[in-house]
Protein backbone atom coordinates (compact mmCIF):
# COMPACT_ATOMS: atom_id res chain seq x y z
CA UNK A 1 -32.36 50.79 -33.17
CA UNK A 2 -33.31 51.72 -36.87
CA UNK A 3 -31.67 49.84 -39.90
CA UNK A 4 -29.65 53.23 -40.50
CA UNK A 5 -27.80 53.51 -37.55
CA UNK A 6 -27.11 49.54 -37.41
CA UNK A 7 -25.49 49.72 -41.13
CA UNK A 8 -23.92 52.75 -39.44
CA UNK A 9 -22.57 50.73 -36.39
CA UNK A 10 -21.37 47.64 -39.01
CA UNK A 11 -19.41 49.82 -40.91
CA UNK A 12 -17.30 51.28 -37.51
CA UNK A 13 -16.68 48.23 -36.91
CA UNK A 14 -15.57 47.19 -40.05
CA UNK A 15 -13.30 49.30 -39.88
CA UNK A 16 -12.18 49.24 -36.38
CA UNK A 17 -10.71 45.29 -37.28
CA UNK A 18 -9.68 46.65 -40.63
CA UNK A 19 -7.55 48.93 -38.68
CA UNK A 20 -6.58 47.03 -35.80
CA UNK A 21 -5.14 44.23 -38.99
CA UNK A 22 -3.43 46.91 -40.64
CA UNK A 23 -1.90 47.99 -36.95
CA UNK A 24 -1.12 44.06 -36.31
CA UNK A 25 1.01 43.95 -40.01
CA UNK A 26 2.90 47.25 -39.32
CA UNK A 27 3.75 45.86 -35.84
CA UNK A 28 5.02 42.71 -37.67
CA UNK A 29 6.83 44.67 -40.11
CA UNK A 30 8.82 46.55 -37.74
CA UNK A 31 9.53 43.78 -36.15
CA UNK A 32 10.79 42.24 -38.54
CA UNK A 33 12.60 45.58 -40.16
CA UNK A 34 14.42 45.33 -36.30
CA UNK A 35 15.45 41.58 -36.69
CA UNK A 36 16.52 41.79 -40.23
CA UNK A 37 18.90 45.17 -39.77
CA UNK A 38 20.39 43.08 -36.94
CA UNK A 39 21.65 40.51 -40.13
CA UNK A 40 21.39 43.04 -42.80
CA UNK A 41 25.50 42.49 -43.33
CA UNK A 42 24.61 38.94 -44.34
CA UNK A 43 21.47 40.07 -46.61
CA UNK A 44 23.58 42.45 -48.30
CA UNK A 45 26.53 39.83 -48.81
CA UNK A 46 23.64 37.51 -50.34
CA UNK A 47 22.61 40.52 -52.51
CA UNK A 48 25.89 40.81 -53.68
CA UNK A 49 27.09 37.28 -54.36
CA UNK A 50 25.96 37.79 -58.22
CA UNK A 51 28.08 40.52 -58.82
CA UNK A 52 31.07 38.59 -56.49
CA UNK A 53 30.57 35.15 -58.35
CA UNK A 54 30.97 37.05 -61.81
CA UNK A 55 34.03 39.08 -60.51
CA UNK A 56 35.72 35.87 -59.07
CA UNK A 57 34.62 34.00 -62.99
CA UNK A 58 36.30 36.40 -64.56
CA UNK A 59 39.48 36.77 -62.22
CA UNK A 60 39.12 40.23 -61.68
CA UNK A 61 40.30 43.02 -58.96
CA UNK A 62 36.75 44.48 -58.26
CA UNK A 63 35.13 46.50 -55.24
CA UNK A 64 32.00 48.02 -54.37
CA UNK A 65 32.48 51.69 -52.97
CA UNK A 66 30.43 54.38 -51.20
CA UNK A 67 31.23 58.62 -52.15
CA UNK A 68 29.21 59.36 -49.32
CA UNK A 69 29.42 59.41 -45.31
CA UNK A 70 25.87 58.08 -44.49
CA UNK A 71 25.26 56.23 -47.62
CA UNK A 72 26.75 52.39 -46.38
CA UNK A 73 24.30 53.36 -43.31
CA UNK A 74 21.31 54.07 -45.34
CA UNK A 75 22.21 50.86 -47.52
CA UNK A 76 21.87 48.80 -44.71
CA UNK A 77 18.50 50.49 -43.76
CA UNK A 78 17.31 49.77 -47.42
CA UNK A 79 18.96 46.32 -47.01
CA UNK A 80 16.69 45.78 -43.89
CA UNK A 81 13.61 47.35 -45.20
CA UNK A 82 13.39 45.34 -48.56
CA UNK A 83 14.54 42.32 -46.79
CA UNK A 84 11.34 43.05 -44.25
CA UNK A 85 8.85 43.54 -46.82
CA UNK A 86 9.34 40.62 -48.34
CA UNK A 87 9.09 38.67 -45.01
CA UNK A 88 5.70 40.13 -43.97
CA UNK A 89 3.98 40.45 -47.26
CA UNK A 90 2.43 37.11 -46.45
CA UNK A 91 1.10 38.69 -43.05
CA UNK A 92 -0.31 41.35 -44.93
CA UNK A 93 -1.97 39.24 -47.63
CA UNK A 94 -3.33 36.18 -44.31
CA UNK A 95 -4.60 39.85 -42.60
CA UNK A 96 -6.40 41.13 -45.60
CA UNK A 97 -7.97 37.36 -46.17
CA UNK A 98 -8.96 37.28 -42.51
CA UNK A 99 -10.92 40.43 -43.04
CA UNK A 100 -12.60 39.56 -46.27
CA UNK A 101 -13.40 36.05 -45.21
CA UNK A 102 -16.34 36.18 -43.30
CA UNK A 103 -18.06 38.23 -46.03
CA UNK A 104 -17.67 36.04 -48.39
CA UNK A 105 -19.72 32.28 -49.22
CA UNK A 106 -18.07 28.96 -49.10
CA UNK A 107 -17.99 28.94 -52.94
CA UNK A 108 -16.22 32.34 -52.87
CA UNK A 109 -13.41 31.57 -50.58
CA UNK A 110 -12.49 28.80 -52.47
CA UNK A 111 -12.46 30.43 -55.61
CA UNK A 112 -10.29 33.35 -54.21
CA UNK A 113 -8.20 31.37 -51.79
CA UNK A 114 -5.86 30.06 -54.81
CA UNK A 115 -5.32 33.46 -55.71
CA UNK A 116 -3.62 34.23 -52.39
CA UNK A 117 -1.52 31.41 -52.42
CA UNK A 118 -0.28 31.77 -56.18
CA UNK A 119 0.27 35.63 -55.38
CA UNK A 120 3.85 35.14 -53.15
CA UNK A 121 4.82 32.19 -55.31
CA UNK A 122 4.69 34.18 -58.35
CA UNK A 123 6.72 36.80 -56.63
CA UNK A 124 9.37 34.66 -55.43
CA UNK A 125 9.65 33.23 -58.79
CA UNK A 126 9.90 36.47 -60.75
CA UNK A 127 12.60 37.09 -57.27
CA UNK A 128 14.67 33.93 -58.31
CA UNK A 129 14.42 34.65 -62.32
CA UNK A 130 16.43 38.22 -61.15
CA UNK A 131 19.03 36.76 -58.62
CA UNK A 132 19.80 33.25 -60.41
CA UNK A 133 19.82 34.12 -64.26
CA UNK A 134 18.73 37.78 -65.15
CA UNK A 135 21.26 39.39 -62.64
CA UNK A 136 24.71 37.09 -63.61
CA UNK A 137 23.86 37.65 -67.20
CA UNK A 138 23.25 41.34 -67.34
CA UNK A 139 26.42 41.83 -65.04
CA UNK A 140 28.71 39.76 -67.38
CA UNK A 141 27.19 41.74 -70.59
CA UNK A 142 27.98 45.07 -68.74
CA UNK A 143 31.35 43.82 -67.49
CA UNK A 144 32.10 43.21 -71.18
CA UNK A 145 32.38 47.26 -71.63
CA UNK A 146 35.57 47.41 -69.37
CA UNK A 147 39.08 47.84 -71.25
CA UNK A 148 42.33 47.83 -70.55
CA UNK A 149 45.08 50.77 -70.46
CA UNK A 150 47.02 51.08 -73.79
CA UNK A 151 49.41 53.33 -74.79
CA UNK A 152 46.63 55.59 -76.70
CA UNK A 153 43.90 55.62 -74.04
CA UNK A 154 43.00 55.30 -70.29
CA UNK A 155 41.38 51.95 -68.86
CA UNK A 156 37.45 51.70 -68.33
CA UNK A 157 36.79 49.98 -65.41
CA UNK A 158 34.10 49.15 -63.74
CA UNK A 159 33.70 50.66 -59.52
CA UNK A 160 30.25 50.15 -58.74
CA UNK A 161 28.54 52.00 -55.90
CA UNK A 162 26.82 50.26 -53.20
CA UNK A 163 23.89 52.02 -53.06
CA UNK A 164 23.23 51.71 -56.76
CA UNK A 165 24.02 47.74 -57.45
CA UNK A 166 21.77 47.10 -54.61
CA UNK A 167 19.07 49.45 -55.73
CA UNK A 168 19.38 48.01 -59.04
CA UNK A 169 18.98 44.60 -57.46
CA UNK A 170 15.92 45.49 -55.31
CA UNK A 171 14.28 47.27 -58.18
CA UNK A 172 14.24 44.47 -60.74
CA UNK A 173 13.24 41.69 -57.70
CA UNK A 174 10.24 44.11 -57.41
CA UNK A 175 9.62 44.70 -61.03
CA UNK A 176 9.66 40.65 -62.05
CA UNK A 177 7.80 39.67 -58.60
CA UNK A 178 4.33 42.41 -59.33
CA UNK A 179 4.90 41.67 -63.32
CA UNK A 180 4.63 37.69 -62.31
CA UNK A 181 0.97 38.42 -61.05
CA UNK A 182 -0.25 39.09 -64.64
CA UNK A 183 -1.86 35.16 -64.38
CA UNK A 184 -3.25 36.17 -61.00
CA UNK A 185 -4.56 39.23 -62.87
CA UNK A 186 -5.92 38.50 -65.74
CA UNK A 187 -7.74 35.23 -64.12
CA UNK A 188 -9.30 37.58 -61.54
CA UNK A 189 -10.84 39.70 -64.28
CA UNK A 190 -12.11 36.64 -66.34
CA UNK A 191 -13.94 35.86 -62.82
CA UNK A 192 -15.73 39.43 -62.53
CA UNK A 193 -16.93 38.92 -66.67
CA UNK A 194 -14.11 41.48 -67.54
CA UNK A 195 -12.12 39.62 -69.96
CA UNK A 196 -12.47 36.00 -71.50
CA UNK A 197 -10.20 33.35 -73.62
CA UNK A 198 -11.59 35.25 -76.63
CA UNK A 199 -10.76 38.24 -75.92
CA UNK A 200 -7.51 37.49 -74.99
CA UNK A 201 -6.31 35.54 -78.19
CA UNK A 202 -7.63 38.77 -80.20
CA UNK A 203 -6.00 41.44 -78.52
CA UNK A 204 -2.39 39.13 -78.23
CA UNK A 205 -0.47 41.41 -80.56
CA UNK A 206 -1.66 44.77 -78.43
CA UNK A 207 -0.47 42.77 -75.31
CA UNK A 208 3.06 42.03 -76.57
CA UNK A 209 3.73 45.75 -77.62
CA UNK A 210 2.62 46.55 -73.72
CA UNK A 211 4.77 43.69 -72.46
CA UNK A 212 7.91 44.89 -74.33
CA UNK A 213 6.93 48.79 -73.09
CA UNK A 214 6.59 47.77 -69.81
CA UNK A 215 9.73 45.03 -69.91
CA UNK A 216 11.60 49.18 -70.95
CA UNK A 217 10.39 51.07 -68.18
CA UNK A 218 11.10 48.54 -65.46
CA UNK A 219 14.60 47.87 -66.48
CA UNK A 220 17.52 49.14 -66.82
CA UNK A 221 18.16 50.16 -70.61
CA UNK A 222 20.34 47.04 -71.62
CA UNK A 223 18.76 43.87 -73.67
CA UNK A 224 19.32 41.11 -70.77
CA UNK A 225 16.92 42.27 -68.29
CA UNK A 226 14.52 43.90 -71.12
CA UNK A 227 14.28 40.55 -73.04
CA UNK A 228 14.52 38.53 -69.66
CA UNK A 229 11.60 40.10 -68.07
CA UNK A 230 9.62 39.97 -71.46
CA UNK A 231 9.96 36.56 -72.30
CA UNK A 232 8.15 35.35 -69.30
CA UNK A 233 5.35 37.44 -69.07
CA UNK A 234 4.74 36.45 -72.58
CA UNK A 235 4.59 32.81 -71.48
CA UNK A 236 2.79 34.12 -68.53
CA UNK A 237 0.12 35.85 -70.78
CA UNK A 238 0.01 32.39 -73.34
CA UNK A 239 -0.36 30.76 -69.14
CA UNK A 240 -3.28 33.05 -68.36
CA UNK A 241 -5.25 32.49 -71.72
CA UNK A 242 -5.22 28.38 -71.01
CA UNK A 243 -6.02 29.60 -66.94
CA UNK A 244 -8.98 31.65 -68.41
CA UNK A 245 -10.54 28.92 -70.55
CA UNK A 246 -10.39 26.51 -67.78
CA UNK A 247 -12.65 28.88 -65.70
CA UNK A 248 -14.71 29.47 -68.33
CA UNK A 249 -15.38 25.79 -68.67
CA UNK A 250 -15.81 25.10 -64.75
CA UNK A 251 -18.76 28.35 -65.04
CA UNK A 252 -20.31 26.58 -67.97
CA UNK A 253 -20.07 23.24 -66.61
């Protein structure tokens, strides 16, 4: 057999186990999308419990409603999916390292193996900064628009849709989990000789304008969850500069 059609034969079967992990993590998340529709009542109640706790604060007469015959359905479908993700993202990530693994040297794993393990904590943190603080605060400041009925003008009152709080919900968990991997990020690309400490320091005031941009897109267009998100990636980025110089050091040493 010539060298050609061996390289040829290693990469089928590279990427006969690549697929047969990526087959193994969908089976897993539909298993788990299955399980978690079965308690996707209680998920959604836990989703909600922000909005609930800051209704019940306030002493006020508040719902959630649905305009639409399918849309509590879908909601719970959503509820289940996002709920499901999250669960097997670890799956995904153990797959992908199982796959990359015997590739790599002993030096190499352990330099990439804290990177794996810091990736889900980071999300779950960014997670717990949106449910615990961002979420109550941005829901009081936009429960602060309502009014009452005088004799001059009609009430403003606040009927949220279900589809859209929990939307809103998902989409910030999402936004503050991938924007807590900027450490993970930026300590990756110091590894490959793509950015150093120096670097870094220099180019801070380009790095806070793109922090505050992105802290715009991602959120909804109120100052809570704009200046919550921003404020800890910028102690995130100050987090990655100190992360940087310490691997700069351990190369050097």
């Amino acid at each position: 057999m010539t060298n050609k059609q061996t390289s040829q034969n290693t990469f089928i079967s590279h990427l006969s186990e690549l697929r047969s992990r990526l087959v193994k993590s969908f089976v897993f998340l539909i298993i788990s999308f299955i399980i978690c529709y079965f308690f996707s009542e209680e998920i959604y109640r836990f989703l909600v419990k922000p909005y609930s706790d800051a209704v019940l604060e306030n002493n006020l007469d508040r719902r959630l409603i649905f305009t639409a015959l399918h849309e509590a359905f879908l909601t719970y479908l959503k509820v289940a999916f996002f709920a499901s993700l999250f669960i097997t993202s670890p799956i995904f990530l153990s797959q992908i390292w199982k796959f990359i693994a015997p590739g790599l040297y002993s030096n190499e794993k352990k330099a990439l193996l804290p990177y794996l393990i810091a990736t889900p904590i980071l999300f779950v943190f960014g997670g717990m900064l949106v449910y615990y603080l961002i979420m109550p605060l941005a829901i009081k400041f936009f429960l602060g628009f309502e009014s009452i009925q005088d004799s001059g003008s009609l009430a403003i009152q606040l009927e949220a849709k279900v589809n859209e709080y929990l939307s809103l919900v998902m989409r910030l968990i999402f936004a503050f989990g991938i924007s807590f991997q900027l450490p993970v990020v930026l300590s990756l690309l110091a590894r490959v000789g793509v950015v150093d400490s120096n670097y870094l320091k220099e180019r801070r005031k380009y790095f806070v304008v793109i922090i505050f941009a992105a802290a715009a897109i991602l959120t909804p267009p109120d100052p809570i969850t704009q200046i919550g998100l921003a404020l800890p990636l910028l102690l995130l980025y100050e987090l990655s500069i100190i992360t940087v110089k310490l691997i700069e050091k351990k190369d050097n040493a």
